[in-house]
Protein backbone atom coordinates (compact mmCIF):
# COMPACT_ATOMS: atom_id res chain seq x y z
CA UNK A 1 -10.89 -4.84 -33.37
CA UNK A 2 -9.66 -7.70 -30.71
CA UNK A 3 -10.95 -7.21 -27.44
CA UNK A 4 -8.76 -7.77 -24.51
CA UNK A 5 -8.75 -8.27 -21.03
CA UNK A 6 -5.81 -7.22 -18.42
CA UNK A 7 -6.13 -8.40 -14.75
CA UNK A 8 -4.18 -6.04 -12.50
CA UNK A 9 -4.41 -3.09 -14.63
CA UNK A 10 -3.91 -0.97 -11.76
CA UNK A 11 -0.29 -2.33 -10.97
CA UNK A 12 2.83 -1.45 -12.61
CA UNK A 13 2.76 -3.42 -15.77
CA UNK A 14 -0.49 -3.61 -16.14
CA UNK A 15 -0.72 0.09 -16.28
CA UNK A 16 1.46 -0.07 -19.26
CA UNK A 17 -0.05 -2.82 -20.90
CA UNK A 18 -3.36 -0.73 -20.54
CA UNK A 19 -1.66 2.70 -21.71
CA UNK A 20 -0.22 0.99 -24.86
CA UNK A 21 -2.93 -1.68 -26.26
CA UNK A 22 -5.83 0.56 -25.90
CA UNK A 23 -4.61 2.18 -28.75
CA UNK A 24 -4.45 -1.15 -30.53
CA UNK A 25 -7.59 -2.90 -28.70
CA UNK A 26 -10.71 -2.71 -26.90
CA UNK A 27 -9.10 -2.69 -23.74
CA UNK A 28 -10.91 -4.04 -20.32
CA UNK A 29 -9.23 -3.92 -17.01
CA UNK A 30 -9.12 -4.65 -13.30
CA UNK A 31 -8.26 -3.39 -10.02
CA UNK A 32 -8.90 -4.14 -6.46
CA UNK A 33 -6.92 -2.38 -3.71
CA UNK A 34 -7.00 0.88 -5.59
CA UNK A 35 -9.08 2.71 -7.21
CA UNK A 36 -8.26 2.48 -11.27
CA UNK A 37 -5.97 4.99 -12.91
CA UNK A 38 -7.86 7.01 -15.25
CA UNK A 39 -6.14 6.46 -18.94
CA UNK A 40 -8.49 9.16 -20.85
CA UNK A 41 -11.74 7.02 -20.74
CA UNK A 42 -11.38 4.60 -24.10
CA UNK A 43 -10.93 1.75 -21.65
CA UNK A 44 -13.16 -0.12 -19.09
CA UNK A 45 -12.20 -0.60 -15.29
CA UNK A 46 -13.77 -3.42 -13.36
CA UNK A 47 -13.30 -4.11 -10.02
CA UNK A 48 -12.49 -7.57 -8.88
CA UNK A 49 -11.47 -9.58 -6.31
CA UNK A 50 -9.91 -12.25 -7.76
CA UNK A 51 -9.30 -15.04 -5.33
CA UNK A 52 -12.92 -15.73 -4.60
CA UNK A 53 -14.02 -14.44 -7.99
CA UNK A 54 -16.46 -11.62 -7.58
CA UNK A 55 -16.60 -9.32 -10.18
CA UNK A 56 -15.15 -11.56 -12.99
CA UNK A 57 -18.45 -12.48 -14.43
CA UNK A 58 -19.13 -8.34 -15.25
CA UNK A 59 -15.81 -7.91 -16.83
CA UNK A 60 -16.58 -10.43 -19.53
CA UNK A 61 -20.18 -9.54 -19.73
CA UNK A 62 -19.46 -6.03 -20.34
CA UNK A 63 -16.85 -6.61 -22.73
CA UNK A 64 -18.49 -9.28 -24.45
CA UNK A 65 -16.38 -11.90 -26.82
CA UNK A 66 -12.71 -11.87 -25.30
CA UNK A 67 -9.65 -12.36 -27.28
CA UNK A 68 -7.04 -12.68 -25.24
CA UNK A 69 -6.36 -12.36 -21.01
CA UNK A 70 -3.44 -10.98 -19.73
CA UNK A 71 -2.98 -12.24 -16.16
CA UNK A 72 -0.45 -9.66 -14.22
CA UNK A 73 -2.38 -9.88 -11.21
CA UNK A 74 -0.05 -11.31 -8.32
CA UNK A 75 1.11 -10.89 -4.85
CA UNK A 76 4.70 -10.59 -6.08
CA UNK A 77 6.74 -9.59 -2.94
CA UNK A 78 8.64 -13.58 -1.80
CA UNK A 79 8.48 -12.22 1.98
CA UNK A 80 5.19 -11.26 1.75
CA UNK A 81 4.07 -14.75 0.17
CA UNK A 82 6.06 -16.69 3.22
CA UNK A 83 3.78 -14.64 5.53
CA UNK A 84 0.51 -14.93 3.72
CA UNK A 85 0.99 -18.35 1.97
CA UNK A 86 -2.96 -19.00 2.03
CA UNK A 87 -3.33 -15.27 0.48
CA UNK A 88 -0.79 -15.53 -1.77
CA UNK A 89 -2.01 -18.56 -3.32
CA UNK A 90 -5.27 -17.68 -3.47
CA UNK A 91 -4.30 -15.05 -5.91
CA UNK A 92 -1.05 -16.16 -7.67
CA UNK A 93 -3.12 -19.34 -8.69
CA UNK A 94 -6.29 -18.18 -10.92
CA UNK A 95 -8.68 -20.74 -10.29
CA UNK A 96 -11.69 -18.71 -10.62
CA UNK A 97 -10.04 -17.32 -13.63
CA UNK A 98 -10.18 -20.41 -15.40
CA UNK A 99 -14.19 -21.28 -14.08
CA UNK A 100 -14.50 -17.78 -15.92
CA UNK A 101 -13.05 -18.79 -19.58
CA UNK A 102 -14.63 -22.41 -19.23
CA UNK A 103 -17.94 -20.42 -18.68
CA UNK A 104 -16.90 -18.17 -21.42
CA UNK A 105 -15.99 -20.55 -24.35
CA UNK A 106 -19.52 -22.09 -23.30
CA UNK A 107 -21.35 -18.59 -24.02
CA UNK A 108 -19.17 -17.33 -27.22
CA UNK A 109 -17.67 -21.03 -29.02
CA UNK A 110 -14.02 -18.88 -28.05
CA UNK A 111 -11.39 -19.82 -25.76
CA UNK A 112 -9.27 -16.66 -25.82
CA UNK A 113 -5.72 -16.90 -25.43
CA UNK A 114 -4.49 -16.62 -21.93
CA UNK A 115 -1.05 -15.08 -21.28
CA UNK A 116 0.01 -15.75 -17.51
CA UNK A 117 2.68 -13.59 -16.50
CA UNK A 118 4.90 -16.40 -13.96
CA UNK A 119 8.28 -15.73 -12.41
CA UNK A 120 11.85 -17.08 -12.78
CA UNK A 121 12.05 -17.74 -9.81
CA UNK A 122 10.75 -21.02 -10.16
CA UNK A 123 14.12 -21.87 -10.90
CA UNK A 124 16.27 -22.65 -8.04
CA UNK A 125 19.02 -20.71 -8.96
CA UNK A 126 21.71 -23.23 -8.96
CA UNK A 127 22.88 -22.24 -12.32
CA UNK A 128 23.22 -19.66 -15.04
CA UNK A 129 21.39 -19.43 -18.13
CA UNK A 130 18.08 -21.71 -17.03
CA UNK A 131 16.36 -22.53 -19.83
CA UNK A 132 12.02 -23.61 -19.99
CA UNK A 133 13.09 -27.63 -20.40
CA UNK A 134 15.42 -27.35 -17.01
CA UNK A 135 13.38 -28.68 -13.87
CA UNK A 136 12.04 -26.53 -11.61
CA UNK A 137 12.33 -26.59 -7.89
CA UNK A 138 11.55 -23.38 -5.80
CA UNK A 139 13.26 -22.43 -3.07
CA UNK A 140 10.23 -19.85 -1.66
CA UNK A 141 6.47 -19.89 -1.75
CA UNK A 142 6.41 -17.07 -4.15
CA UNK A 143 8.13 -18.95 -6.93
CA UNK A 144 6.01 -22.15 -5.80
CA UNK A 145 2.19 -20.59 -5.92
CA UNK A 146 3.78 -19.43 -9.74
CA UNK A 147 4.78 -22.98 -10.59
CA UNK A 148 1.41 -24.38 -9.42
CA UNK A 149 -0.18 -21.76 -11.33
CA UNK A 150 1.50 -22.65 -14.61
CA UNK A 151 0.56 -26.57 -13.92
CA UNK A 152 -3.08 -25.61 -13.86
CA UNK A 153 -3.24 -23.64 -16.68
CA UNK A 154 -1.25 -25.69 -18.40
CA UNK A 155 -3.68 -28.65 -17.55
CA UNK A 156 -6.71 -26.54 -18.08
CA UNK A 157 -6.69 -24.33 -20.37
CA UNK A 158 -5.08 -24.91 -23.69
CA UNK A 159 -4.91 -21.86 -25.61
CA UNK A 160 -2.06 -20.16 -23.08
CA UNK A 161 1.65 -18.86 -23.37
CA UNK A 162 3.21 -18.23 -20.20
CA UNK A 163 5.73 -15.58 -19.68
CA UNK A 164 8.53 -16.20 -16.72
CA UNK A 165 9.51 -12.93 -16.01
CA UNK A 166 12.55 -11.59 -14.57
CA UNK A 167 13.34 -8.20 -12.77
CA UNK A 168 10.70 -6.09 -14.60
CA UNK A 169 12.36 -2.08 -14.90
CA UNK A 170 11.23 1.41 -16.70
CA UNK A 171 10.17 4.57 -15.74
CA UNK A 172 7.59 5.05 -13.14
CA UNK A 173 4.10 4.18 -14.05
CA UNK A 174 1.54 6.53 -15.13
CA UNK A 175 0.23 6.42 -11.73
CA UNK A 176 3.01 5.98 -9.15
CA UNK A 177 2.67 2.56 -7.23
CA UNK A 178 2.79 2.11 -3.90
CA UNK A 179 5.81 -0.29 -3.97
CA UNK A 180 9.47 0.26 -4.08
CA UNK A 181 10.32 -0.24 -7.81
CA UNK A 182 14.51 -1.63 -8.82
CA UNK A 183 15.13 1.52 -10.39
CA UNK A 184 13.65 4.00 -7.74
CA UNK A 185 15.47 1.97 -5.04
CA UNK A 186 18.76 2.31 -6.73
CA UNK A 187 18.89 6.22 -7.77
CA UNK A 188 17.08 6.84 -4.61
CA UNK A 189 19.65 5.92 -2.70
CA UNK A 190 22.70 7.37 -4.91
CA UNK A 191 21.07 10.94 -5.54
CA UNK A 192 20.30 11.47 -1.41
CA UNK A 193 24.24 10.09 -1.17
CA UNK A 194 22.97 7.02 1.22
CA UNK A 195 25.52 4.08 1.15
CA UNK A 196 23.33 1.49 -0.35
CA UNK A 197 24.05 -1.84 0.01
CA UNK A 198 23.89 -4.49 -3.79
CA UNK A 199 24.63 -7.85 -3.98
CA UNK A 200 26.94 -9.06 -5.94
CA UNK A 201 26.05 -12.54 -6.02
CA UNK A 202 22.12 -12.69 -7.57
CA UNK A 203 22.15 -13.03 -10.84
CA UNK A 204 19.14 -11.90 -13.02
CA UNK A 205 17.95 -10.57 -16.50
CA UNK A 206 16.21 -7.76 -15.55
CA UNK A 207 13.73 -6.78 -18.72
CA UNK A 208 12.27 -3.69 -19.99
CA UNK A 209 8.75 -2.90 -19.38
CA UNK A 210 8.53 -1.62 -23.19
CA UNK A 211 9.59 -5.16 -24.34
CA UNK A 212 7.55 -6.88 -22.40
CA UNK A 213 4.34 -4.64 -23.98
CA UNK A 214 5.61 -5.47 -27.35
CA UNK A 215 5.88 -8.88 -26.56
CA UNK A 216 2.14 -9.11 -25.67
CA UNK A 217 0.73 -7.35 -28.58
CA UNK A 218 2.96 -10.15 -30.71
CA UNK A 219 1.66 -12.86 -28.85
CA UNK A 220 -1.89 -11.54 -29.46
CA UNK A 221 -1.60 -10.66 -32.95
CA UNK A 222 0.24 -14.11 -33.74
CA UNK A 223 -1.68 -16.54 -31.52
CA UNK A 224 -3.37 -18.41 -34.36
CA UNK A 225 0.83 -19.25 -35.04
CA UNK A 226 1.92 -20.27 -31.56
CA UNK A 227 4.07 -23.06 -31.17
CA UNK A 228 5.68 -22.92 -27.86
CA UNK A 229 3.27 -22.36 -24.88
CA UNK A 230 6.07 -21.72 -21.93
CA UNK A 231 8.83 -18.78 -22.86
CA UNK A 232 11.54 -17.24 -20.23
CA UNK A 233 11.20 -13.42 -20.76
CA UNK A 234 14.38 -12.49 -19.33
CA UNK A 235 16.90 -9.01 -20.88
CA UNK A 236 19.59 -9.78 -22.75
CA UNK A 237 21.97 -9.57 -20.08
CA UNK A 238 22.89 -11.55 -17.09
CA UNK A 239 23.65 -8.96 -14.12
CA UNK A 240 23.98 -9.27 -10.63
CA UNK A 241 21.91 -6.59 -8.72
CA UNK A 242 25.91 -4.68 -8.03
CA UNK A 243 26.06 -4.61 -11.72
CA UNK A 244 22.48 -3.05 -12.34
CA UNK A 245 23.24 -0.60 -9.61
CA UNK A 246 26.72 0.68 -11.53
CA UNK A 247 25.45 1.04 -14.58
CA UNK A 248 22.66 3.41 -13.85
CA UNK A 249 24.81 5.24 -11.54
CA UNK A 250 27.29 5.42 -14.73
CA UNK A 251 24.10 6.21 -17.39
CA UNK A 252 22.27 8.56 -15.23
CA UNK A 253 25.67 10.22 -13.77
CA UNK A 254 24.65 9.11 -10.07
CA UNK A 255 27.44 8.94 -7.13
CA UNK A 256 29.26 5.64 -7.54
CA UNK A 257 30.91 5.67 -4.41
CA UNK A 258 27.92 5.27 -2.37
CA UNK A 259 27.41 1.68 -3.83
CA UNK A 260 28.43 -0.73 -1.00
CA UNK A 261 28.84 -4.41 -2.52
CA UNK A 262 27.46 -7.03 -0.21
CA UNK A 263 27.07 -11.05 -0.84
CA UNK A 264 23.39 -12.17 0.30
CA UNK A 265 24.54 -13.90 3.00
CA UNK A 266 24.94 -10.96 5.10
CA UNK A 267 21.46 -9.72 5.21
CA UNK A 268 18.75 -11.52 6.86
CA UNK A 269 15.70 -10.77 4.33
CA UNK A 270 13.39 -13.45 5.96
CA UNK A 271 12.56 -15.43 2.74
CA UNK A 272 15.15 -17.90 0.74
CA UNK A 273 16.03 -16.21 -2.74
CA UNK A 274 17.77 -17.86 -5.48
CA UNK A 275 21.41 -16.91 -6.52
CA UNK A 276 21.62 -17.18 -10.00
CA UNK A 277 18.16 -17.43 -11.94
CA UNK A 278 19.20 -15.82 -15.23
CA UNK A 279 17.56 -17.25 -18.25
CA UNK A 280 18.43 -17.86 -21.97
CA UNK A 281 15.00 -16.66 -23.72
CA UNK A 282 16.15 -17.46 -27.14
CA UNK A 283 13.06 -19.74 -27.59
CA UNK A 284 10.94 -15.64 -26.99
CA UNK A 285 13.13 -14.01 -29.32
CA UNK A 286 12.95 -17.53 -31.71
CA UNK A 287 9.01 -17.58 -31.71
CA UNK A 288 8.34 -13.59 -31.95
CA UNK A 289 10.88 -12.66 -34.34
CA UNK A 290 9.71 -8.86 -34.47
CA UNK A 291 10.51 -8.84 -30.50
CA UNK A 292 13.75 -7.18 -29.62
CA UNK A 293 15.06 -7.27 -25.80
CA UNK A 294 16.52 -3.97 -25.11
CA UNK A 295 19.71 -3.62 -23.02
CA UNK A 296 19.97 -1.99 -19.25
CA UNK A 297 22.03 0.48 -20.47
CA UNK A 298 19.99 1.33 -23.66
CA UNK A 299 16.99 1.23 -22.05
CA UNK A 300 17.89 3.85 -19.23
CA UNK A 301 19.37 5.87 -22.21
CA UNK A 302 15.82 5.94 -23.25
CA UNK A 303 13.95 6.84 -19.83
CA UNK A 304 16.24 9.62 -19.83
CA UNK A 305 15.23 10.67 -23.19
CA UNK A 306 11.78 10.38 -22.40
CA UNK A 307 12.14 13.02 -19.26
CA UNK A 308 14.34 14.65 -21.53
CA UNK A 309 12.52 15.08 -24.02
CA UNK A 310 9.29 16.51 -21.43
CA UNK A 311 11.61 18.82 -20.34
CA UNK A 312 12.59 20.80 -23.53
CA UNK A 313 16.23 18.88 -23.00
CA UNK A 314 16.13 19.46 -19.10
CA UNK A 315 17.12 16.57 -17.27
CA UNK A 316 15.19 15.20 -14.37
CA UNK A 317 16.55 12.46 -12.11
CA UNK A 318 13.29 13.48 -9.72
CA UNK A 319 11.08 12.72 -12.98
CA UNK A 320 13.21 9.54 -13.81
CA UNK A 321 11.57 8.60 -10.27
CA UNK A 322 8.23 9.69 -10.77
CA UNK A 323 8.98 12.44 -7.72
């Protein structure tokens, strides 16, 4: 059995990763700021602080020979990053990471394959449909600390794929995160009958957290294969945030009329953020052919089944929330 490691197991993908691959893997993960979610016991929760690198030396002691890393650990909110730029690269940049699989290879002859979960907004969103040859040039720190963080492990560590993620969506977590998640922000809004305000001038591929799973365990279970190390994980759709909000008003039967379309420009937000960073992932969907990207509107189709289904065919818009 493969033995892998997920850094920020306690956040909201990680949580999933963890939830699905310990049924696949021996599982190992990390938390800091919380305390870890309890998945039934077959996995092992380290705490670690990973700018400065304590606790990363137990995690792969305890687990012994690694097979693969999944890096999700980030400080992912742009206004947050402007604030904290010291902070934020400190973590969005795994330096100690890397000491950690150098010192590893040394102990077990293994370099485990690294997937680093990056952003697209290392784009600069000057066009549609960016694609991993275009330059990148980002217009905020957040998307900055990613890029420098691809460039090192690019230059360090060989066996990697990174992942540049858009708008990441699904249900809410098996433990509820502290953040505001897309999905909670938009039904929250429409089912208290709040005028929310969408723009309709940011253009993203907002992906499923399911797919993104599924395109993990492929990249693990085909890593011996790999040909292309960098890979825009992007849905198969190109929607501005106006769109995303009327179509899960539409799926999950939410009040329309309380959408209020906006252009960015009217709301100060503090931080610069890219109008149109929508990718073509085709090179994904070309290298992990058993990979599917599941549509907005088929994916919401399938939280609600999930509730659904919980519910002996009740509906829950409160559970679709995690309320």
């Amino acid at each position: 059995m493969k033995t892998v490691l997920i850094l920020g197991g306690s956040g909201y993908l990680g949580q999933f990763l963890v939830q699905s691959l310990t049924k696949h893997y021996k599982v190992g993960f990390t938390h800091h700021s919380t305390s870890p979610p309890d998945f039934g016991g077959v996995e092992q929760a380290f705490w670690l602080d990973l700018p400065t690198g304590e606790g990363m030396q137990q995690c792969f002691d305890r687990l012994g020979p690694v097979d693969a890393v999944i890096n999700c650990a980030a400080i992912s909110s742009p206004a947050a990053c402007e604030q904290e730029l010291d902070t934020a690269r400190a973590l969005n940049v795994p330096t100690k990471l890397l000491d950690a699989l150098d010192l590893h290879k040394l102990v077990h002859q293994r370099d485990p394959l690294l997937i680093q979960l990056s952003t697209d907004q290392v784009y600069d969103g000057s066009k549609a449909n960016w694609r991993e040859t275009d330059k990148c040039h980002p217009v905020n720190a957040y998307g900055r600390t990613k890029l420098e963080a691809e460039q090192l492990i690019q230059d360090r560590w060989p066996n990697h794929v990174i992942l540049r993620s858009s708008i990441i969506f699904g249900p809410q977590s098996p433990v509820p995160v502290s953040r505001v998640l897309f999905l909670q922000f938009i039904a929250n809004g429409l089912r208290q009958g709040k005028p929310t305000t969408f723009f309709q001038d940011e253009y993203r591929c907002p992906i499923y957290v399911k797919d993104i799973v599924n395109i993990a365990m492929a990249l693990i279970d085909s890593q011996d294969n790999l040909q292309d190390r960098l890979l825009n994980m992007g849905g198969p759709e190109r929607l501005s945030r106006l769109d995303m909000a009327y179509k899960t008003a539409d799926c999950w039967e939410l009040d329309r009329s309380c959408i209020v379309p906006a252009l960015s420009a009217s709301v100060k937000r503090g931080v610069v953020s890219p109008a149109d960073i929508s990718m073509d992932s085709s090179r994904l969907l070309q290298q992990l052919p058993s990979v599917k990207l599941t549509s907005l509107e088929d994916a919401l189709l399938d939280i609600e089944h999930g509730v659904s289904s919980r519910h002996n065919g009740v509906n829950s818009s409160k559970e679709r929330l995690g309320q």
